[in-house]
N, C-alpha and C. Protein backbone atom coordinates (compact mmCIF):
# COMPACT_ATOMS: atom_id res chain seq x y z
N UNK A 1 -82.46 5.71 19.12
CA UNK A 1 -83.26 5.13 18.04
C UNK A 1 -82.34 4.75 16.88
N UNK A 2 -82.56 3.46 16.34
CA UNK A 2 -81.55 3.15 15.30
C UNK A 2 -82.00 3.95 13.71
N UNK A 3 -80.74 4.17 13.28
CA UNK A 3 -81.47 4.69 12.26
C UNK A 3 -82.06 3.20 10.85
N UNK A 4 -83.02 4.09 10.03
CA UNK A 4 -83.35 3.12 9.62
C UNK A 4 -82.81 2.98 8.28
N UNK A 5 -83.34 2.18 7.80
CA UNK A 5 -82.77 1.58 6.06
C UNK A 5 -83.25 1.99 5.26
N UNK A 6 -82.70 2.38 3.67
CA UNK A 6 -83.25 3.14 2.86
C UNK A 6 -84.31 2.49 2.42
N UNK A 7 -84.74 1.07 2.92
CA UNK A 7 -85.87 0.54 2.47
C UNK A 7 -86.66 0.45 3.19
N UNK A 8 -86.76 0.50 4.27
CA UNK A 8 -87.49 0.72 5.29
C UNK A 8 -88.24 2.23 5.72
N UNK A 9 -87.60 3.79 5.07
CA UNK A 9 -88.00 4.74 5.04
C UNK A 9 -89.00 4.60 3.48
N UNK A 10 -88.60 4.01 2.35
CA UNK A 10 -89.04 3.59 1.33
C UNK A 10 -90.80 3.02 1.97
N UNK A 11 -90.68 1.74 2.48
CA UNK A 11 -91.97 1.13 3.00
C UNK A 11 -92.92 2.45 3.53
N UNK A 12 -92.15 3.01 4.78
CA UNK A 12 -93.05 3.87 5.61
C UNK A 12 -93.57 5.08 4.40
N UNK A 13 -93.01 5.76 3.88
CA UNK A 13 -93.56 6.78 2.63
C UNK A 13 -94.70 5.99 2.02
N UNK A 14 -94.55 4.58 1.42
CA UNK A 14 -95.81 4.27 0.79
C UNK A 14 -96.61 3.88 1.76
N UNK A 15 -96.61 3.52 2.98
CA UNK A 15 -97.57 3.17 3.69
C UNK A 15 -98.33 4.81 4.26
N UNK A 16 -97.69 5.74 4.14
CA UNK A 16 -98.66 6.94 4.65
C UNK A 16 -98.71 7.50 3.26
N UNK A 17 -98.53 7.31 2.38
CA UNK A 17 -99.19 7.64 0.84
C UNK A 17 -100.52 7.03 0.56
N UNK A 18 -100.64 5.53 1.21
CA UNK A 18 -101.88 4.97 0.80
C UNK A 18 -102.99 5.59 2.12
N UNK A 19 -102.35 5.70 3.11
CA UNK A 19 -103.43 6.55 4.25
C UNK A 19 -103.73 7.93 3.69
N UNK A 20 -102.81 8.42 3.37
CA UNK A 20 -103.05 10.10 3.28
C UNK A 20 -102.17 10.91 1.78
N UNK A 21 -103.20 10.38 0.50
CA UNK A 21 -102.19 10.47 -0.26
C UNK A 21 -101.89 12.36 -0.60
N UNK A 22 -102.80 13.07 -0.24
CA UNK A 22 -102.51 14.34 -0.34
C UNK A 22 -101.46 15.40 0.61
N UNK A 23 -101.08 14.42 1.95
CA UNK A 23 -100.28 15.08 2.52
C UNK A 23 -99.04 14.65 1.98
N UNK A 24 -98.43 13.97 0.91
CA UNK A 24 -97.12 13.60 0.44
C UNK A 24 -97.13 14.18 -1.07
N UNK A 25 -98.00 14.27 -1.59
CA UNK A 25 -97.88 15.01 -2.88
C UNK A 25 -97.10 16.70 -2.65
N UNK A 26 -96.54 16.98 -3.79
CA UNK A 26 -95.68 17.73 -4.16
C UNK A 26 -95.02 18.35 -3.05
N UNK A 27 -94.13 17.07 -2.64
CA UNK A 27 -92.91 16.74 -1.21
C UNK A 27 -91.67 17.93 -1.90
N UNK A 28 -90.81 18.22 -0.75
CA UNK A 28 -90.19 19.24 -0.68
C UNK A 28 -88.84 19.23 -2.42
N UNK A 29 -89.21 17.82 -3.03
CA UNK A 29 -87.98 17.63 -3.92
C UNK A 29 -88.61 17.91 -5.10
N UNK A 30 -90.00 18.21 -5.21
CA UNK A 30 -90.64 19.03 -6.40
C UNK A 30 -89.52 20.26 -7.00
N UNK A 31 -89.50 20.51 -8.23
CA UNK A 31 -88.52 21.52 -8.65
C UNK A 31 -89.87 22.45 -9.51
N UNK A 32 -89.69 23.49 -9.27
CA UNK A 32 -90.79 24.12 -10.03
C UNK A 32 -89.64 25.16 -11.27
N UNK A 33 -90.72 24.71 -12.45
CA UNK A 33 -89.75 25.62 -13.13
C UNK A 33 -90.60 26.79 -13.80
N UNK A 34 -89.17 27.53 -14.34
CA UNK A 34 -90.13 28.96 -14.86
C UNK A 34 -90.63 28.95 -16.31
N UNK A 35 -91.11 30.13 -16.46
CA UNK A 35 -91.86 30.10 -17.89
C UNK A 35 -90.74 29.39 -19.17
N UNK A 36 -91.47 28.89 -20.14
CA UNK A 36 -90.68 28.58 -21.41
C UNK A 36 -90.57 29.57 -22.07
N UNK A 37 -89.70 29.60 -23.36
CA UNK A 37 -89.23 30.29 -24.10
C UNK A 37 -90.53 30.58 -25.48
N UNK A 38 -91.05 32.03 -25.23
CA UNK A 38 -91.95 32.80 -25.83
C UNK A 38 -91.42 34.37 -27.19
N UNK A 39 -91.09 33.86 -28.09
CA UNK A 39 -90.80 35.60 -28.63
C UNK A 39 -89.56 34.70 -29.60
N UNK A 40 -88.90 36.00 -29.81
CA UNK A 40 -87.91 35.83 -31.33
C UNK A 40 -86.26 35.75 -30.91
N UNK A 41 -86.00 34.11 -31.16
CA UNK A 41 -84.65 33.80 -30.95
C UNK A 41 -83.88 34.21 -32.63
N UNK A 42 -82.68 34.66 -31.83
CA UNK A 42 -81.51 34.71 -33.52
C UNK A 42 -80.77 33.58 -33.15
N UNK A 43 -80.92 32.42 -34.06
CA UNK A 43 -79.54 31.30 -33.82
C UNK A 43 -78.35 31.42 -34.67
N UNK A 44 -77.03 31.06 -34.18
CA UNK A 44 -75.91 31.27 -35.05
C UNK A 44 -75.05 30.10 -34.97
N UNK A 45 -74.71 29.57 -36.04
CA UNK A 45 -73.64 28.60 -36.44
C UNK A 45 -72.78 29.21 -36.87
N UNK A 46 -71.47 29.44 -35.58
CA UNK A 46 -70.91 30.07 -36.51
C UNK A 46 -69.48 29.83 -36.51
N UNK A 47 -68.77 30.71 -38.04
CA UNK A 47 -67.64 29.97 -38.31
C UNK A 47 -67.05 30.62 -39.43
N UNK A 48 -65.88 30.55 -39.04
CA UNK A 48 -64.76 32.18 -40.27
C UNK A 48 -65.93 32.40 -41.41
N UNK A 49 -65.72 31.24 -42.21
CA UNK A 49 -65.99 31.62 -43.91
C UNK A 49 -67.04 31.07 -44.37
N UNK A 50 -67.57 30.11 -43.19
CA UNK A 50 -69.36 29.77 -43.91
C UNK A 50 -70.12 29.26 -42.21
N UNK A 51 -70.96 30.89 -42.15
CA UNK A 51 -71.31 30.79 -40.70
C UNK A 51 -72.67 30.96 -41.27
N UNK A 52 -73.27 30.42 -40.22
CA UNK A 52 -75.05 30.40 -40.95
C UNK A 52 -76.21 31.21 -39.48
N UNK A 53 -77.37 31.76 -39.66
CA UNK A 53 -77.63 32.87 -39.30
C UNK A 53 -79.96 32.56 -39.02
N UNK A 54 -80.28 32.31 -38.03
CA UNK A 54 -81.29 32.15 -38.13
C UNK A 54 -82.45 33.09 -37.47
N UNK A 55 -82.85 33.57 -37.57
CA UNK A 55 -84.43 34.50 -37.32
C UNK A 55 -85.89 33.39 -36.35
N UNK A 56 -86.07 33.19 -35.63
CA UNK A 56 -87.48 32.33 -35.38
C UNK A 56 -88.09 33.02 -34.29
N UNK A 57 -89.42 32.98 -34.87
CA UNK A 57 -90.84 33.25 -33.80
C UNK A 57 -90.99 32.03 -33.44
N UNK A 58 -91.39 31.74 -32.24
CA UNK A 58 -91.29 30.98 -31.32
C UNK A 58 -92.71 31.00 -30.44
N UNK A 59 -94.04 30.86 -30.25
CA UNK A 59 -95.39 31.32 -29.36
C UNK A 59 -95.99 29.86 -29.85
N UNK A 60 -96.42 29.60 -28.50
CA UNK A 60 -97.52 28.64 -28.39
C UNK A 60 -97.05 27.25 -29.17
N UNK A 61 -95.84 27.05 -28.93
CA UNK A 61 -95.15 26.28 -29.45
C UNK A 61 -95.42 25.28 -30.84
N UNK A 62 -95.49 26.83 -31.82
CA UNK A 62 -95.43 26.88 -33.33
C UNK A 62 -93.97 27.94 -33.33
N UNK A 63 -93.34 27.27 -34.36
CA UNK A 63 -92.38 28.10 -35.13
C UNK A 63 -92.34 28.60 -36.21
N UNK A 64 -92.03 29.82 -36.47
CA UNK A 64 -92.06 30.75 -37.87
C UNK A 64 -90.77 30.90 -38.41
N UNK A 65 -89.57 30.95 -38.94
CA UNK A 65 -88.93 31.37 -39.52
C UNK A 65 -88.96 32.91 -40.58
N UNK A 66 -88.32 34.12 -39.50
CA UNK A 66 -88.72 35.33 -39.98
C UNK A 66 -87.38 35.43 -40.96
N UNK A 67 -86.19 34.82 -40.97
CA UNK A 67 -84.82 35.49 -41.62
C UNK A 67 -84.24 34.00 -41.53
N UNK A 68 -83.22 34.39 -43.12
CA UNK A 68 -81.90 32.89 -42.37
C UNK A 68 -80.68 33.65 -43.63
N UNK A 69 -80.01 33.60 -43.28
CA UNK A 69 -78.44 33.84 -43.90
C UNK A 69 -77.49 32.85 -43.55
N UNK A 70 -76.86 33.07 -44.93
CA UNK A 70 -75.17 31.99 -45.12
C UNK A 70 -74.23 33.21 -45.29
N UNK A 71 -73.00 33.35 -44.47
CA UNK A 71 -72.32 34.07 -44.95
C UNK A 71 -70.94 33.30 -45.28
N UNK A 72 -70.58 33.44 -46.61
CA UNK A 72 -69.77 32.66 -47.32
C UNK A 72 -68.73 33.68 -47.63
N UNK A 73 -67.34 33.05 -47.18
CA UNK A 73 -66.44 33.96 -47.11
C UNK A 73 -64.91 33.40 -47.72
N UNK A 74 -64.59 34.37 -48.84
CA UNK A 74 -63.43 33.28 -49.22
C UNK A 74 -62.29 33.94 -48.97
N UNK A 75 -60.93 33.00 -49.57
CA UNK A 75 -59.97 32.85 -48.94
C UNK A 75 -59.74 34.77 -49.24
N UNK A 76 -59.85 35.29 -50.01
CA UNK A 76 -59.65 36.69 -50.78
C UNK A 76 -60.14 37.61 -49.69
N UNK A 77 -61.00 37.17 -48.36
CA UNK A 77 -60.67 38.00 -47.52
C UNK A 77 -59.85 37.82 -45.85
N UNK A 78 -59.43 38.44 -45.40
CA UNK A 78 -58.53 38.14 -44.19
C UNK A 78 -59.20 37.92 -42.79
N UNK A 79 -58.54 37.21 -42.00
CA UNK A 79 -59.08 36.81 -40.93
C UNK A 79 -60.34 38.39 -40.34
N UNK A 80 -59.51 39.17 -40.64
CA UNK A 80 -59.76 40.61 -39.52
C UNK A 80 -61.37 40.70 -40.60
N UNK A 81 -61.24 40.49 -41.70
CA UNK A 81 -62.30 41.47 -42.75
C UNK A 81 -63.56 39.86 -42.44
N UNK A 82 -62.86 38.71 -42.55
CA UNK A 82 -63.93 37.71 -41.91
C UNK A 82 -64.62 38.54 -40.64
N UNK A 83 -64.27 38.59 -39.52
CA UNK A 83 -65.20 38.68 -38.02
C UNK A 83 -65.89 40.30 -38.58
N UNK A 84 -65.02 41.05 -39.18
CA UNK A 84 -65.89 42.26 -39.39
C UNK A 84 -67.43 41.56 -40.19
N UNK A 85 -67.43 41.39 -40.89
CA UNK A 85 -68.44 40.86 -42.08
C UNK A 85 -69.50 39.80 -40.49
N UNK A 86 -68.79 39.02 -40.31
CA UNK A 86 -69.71 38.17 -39.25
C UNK A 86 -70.33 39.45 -38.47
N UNK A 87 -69.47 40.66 -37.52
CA UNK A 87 -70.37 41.05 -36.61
C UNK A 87 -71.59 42.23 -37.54
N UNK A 88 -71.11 42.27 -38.68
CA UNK A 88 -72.07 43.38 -39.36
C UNK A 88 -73.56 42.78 -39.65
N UNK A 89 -73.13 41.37 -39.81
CA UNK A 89 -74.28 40.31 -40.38
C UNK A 89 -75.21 40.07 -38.71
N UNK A 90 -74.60 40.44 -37.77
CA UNK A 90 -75.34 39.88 -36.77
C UNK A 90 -76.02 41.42 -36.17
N UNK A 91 -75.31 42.17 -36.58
CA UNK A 91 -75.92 43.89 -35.99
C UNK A 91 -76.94 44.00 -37.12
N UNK A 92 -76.87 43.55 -37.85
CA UNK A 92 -78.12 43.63 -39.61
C UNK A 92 -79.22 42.94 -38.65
N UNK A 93 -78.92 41.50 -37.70
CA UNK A 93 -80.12 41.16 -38.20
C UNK A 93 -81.05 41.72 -36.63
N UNK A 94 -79.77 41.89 -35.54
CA UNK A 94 -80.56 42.29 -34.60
C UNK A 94 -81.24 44.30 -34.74
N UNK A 95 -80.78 44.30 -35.35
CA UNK A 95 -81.47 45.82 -35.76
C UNK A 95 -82.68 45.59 -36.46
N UNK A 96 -82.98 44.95 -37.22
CA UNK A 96 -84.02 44.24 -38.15
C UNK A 96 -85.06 44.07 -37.99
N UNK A 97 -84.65 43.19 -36.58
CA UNK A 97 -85.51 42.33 -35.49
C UNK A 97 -85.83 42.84 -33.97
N UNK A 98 -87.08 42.26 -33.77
CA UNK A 98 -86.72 42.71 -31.83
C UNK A 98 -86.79 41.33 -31.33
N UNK A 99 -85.28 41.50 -31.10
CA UNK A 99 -84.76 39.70 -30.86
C UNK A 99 -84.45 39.61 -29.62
N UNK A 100 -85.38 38.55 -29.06
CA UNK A 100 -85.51 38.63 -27.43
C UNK A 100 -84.15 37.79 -26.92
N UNK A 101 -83.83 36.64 -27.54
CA UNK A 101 -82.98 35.62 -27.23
C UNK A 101 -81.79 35.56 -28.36
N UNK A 102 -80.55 35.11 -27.70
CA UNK A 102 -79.71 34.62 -28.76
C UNK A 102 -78.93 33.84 -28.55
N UNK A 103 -79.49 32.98 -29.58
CA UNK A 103 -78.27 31.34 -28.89
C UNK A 103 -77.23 31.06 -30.32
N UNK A 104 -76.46 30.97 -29.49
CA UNK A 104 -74.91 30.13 -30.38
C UNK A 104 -74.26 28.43 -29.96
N UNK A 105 -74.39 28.31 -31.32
CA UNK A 105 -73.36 26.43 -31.23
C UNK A 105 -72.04 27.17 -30.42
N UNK A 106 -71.99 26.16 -29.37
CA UNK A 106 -70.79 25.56 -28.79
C UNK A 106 -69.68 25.73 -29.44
N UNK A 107 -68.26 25.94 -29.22
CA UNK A 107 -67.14 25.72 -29.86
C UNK A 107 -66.67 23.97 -29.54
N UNK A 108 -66.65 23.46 -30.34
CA UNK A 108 -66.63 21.97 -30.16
C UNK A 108 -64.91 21.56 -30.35
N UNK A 109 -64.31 20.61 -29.25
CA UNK A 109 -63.45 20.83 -29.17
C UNK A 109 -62.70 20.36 -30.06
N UNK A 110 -61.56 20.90 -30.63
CA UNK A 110 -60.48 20.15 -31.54
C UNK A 110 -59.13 20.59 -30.57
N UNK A 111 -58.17 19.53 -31.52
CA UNK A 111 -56.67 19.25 -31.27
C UNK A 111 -55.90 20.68 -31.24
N UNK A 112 -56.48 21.36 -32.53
CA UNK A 112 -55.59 21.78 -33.41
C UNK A 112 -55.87 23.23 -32.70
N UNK A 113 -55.02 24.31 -32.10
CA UNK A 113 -54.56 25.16 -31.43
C UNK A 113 -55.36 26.20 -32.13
N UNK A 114 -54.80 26.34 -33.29
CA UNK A 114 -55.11 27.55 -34.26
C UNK A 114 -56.48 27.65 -35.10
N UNK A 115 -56.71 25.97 -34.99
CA UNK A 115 -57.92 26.16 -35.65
C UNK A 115 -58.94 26.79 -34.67
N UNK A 116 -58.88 26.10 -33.71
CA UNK A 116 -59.22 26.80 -31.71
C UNK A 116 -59.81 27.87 -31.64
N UNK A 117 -58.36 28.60 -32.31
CA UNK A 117 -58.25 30.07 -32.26
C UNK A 117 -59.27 30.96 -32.60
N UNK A 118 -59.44 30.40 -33.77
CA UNK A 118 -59.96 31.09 -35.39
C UNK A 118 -61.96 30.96 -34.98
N UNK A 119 -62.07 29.52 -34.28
CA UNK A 119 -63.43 29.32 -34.07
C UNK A 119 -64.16 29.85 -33.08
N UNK A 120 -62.82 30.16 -31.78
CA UNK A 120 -63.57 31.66 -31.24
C UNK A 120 -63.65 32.57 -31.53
N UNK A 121 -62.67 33.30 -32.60
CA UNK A 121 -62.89 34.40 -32.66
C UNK A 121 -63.86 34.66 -33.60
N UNK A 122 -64.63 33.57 -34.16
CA UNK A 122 -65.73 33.97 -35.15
C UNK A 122 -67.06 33.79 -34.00
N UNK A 123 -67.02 32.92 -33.20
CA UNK A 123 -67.98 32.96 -32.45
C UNK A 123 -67.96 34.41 -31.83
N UNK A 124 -67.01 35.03 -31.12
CA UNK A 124 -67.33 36.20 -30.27
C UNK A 124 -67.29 37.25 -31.22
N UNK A 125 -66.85 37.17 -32.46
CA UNK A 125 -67.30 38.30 -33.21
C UNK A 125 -68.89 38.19 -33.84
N UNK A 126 -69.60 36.90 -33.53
CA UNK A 126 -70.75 36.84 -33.97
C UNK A 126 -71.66 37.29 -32.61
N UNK A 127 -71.26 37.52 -31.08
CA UNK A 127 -71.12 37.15 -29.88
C UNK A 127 -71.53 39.02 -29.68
N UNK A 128 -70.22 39.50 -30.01
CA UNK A 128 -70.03 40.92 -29.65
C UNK A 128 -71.28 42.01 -29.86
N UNK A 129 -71.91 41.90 -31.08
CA UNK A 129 -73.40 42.95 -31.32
C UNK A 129 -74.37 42.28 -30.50
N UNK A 130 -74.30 41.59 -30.00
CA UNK A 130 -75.66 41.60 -29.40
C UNK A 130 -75.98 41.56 -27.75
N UNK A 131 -73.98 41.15 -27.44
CA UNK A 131 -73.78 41.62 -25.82
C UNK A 131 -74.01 42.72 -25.78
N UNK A 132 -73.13 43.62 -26.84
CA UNK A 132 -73.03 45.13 -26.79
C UNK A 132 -74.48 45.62 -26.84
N UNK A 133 -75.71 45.02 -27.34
CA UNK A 133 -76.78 45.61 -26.97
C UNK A 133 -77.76 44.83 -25.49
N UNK A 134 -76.99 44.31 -24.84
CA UNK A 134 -77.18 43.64 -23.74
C UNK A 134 -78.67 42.90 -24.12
N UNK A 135 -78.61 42.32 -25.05
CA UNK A 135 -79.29 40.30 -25.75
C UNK A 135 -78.38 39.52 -24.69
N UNK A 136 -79.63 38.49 -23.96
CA UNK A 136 -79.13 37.36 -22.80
C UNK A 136 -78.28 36.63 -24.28
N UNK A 137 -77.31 36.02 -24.23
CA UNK A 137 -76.93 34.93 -25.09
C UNK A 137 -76.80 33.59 -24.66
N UNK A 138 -76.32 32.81 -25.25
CA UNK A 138 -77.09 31.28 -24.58
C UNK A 138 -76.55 30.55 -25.75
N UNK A 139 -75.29 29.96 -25.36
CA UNK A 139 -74.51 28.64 -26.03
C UNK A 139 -75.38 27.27 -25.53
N UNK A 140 -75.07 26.71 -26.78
CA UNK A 140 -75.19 25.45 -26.64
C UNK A 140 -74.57 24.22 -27.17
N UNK A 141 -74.38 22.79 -26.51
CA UNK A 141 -73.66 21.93 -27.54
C UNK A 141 -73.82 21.62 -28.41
N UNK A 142 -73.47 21.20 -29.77
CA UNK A 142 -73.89 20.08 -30.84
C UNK A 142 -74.89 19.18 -30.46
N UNK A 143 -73.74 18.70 -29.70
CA UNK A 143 -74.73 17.30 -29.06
C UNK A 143 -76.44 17.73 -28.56
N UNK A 144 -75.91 18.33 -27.34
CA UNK A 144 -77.45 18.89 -26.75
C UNK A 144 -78.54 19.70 -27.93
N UNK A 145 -78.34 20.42 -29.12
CA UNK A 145 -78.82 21.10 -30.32
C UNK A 145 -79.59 19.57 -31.24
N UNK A 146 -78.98 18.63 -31.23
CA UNK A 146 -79.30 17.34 -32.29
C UNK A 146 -80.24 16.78 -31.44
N UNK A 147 -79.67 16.42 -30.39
CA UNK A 147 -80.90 16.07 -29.55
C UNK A 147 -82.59 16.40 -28.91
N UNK A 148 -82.32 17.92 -29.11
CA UNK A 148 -83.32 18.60 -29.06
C UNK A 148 -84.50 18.50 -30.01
N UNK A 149 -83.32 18.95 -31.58
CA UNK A 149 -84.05 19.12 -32.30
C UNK A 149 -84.46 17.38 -33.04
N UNK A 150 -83.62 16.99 -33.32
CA UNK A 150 -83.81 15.20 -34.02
C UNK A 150 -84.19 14.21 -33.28
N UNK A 151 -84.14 14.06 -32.00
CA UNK A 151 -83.75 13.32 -30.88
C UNK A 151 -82.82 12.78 -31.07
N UNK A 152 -81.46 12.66 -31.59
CA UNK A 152 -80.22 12.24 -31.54
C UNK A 152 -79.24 12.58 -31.98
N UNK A 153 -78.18 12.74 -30.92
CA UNK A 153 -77.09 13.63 -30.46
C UNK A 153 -76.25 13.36 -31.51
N UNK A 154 -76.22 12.35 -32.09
CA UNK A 154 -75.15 12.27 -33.25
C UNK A 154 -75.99 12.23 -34.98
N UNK A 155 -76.58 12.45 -35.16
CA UNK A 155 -77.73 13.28 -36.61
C UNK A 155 -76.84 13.73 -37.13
N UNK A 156 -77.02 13.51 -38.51
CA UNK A 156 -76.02 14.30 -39.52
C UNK A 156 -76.42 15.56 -39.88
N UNK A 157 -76.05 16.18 -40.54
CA UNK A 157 -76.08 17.49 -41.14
C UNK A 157 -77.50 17.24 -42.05
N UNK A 158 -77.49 16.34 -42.91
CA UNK A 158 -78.82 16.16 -43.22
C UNK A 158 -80.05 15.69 -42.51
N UNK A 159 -80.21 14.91 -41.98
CA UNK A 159 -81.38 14.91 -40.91
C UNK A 159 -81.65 15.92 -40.29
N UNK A 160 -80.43 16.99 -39.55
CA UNK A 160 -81.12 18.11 -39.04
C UNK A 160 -81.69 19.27 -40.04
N UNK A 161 -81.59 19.67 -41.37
CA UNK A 161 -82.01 19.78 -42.35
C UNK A 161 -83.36 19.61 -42.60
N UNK A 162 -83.29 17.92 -42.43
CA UNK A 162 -84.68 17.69 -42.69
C UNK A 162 -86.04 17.99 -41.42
N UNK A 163 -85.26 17.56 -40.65
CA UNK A 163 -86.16 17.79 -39.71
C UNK A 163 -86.75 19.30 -39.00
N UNK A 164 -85.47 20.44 -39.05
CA UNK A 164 -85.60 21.63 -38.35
C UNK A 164 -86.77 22.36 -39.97
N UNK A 165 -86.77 21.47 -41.28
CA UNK A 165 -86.97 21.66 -42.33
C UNK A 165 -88.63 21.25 -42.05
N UNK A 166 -89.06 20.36 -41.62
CA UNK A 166 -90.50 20.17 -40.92
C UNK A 166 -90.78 21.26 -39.96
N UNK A 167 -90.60 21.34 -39.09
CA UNK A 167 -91.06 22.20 -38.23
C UNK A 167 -91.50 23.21 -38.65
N UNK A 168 -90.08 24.30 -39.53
CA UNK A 168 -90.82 25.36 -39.96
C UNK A 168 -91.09 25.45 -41.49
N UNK A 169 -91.74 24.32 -41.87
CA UNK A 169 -92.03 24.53 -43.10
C UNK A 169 -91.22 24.85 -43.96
N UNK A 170 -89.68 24.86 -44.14
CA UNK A 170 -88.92 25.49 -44.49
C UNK A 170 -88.15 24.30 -46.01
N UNK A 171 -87.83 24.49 -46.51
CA UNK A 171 -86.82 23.40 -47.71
C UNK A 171 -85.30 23.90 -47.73
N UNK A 172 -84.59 23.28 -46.65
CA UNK A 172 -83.19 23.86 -47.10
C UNK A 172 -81.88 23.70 -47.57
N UNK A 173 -82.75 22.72 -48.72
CA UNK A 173 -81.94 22.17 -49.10
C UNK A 173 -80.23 21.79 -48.97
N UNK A 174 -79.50 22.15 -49.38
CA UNK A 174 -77.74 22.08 -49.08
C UNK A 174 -77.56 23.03 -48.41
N UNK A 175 -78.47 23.87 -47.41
CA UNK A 175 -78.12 25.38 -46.94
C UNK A 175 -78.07 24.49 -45.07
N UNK A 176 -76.68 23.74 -45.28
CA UNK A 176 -76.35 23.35 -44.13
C UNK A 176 -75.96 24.70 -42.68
N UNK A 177 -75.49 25.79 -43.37
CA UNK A 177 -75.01 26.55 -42.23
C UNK A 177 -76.56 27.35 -41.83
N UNK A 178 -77.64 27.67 -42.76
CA UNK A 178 -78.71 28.08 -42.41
C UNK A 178 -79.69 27.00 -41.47
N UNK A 179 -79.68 25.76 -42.09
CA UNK A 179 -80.61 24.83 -40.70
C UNK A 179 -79.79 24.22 -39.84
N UNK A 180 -78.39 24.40 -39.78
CA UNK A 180 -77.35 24.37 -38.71
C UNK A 180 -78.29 25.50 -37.69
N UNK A 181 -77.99 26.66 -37.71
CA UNK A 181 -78.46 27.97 -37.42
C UNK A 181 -80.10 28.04 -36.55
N UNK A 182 -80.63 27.33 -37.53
CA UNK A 182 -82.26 27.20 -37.58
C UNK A 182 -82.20 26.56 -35.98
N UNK A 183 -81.58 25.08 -36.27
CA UNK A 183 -81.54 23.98 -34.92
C UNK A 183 -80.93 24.59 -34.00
N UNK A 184 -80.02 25.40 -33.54
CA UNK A 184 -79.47 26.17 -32.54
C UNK A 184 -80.80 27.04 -31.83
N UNK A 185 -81.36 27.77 -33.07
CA UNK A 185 -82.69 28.53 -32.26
C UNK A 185 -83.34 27.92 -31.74
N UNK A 186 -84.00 26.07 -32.43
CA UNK A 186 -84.77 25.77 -32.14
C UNK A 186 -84.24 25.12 -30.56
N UNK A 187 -83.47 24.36 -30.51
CA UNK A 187 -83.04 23.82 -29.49
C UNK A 187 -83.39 24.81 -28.24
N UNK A 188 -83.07 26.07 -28.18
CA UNK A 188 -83.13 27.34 -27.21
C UNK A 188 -84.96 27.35 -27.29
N UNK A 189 -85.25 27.73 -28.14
CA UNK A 189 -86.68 27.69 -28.18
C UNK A 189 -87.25 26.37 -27.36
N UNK A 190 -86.79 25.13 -27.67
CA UNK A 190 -87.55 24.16 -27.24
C UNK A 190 -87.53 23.69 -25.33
N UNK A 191 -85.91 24.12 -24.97
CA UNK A 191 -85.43 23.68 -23.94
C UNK A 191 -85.11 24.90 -22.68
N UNK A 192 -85.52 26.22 -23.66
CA UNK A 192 -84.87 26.95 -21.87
C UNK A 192 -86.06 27.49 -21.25
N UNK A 193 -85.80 27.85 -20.08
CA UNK A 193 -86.71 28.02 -19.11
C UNK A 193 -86.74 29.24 -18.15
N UNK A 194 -87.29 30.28 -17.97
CA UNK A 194 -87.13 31.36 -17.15
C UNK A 194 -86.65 30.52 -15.84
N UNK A 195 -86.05 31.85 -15.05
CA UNK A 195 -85.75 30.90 -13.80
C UNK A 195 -86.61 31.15 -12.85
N UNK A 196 -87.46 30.08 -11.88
CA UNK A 196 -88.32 30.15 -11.16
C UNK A 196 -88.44 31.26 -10.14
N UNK A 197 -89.49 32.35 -10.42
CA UNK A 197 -89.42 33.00 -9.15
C UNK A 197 -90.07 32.30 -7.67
N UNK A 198 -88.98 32.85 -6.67
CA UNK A 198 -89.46 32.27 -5.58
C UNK A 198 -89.99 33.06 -4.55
């Protein structure tokens, strides 16, 4: 038997769709997915000396904003006394909270080696309290975070502001590292998915 053409298997599918359209509905390439994201994400933007810190209830897809912190850090303290201060700020808020989820911005890539350096180690010191209390964590990109929340991947710092600033009712104003923060939760809130039991 010759085999046939992708248009020709194309024809035969719609011709036994219009005979029998219930024996072709939800065909073997259906993907079923699992529950959405229900309960209290902590989002983190984070970063040595101005890392920003978000709290959200998340049900029935309304958002609350329970917490948000800037932690502003100057040159007067040292790399080591920076990540301390970040992981104390993140054990504050998961002690605080009963924080089901925790998502972090992406380390986005640069040139520069050291700067590299410095932006993981504020991420995994923001990273460390909440593995250590075994919190799923859950990076995400810039890109994929703007998109979620603005619909577009390249949104400035103010639009996501404004917009993560609608949702939860919130005004935040120049508090870029707090609705930085905010859009990280929300993005997690809006886009993840239990994984399907089978």
């Amino acid at each position: 038997m010759a085999n046939k053409t992708n248009r020709k298997l194309w024809a035969d599918y719609l011709e036994k769709k219009e005979k029998n359209p219930e024996a072709i509905s939800n065909v073997s390439n259906t993907q079923s997915l699992g529950a959405s994201f229900s309960g209290v994400v902590l989002g983190i933007d984070p970063s040595l000396r101005g890392a920003g810190f978000a709290v959200i209830r998340y049900e029935k897809a309304k958002a609350e904003l329970l917490d948000k912190a800037t932690l502003k850090l100057g040159q007067k303290f040292t790399m080591v006394e920076c990540l301390g201060k970040i992981a104390k700020q993140v054990e504050d808020l998961v002690e605080g909270y009963t924080i089901d989820h925790v998502a972090v911005e992406q380390t986005i890539y640069v040139q520069n080696f050291q700067v590299a350096q410095i932006m993981g180690a504020a991420k995994g010191a923001a990273i460390a309290p909440a593995a250590m209390r075994g919190l799923p964590v859950f990076e995400y990109a810039p890109l994929r975070i703007k998109q979620a929340v603005v619909g577009n991947g390249r949104a400035s710092k103010e639009q996501v502001a404004k917009m993560v600033g609608r949702f939860l009712n919130v005004d935040f104003e120049a508090a870029y590292d707090e609705s930085d923060a905010s859009a990280v939760a929300m993005c997690h809130a809006f886009t993840w998915r239990a994984e399907a039991k089978t």
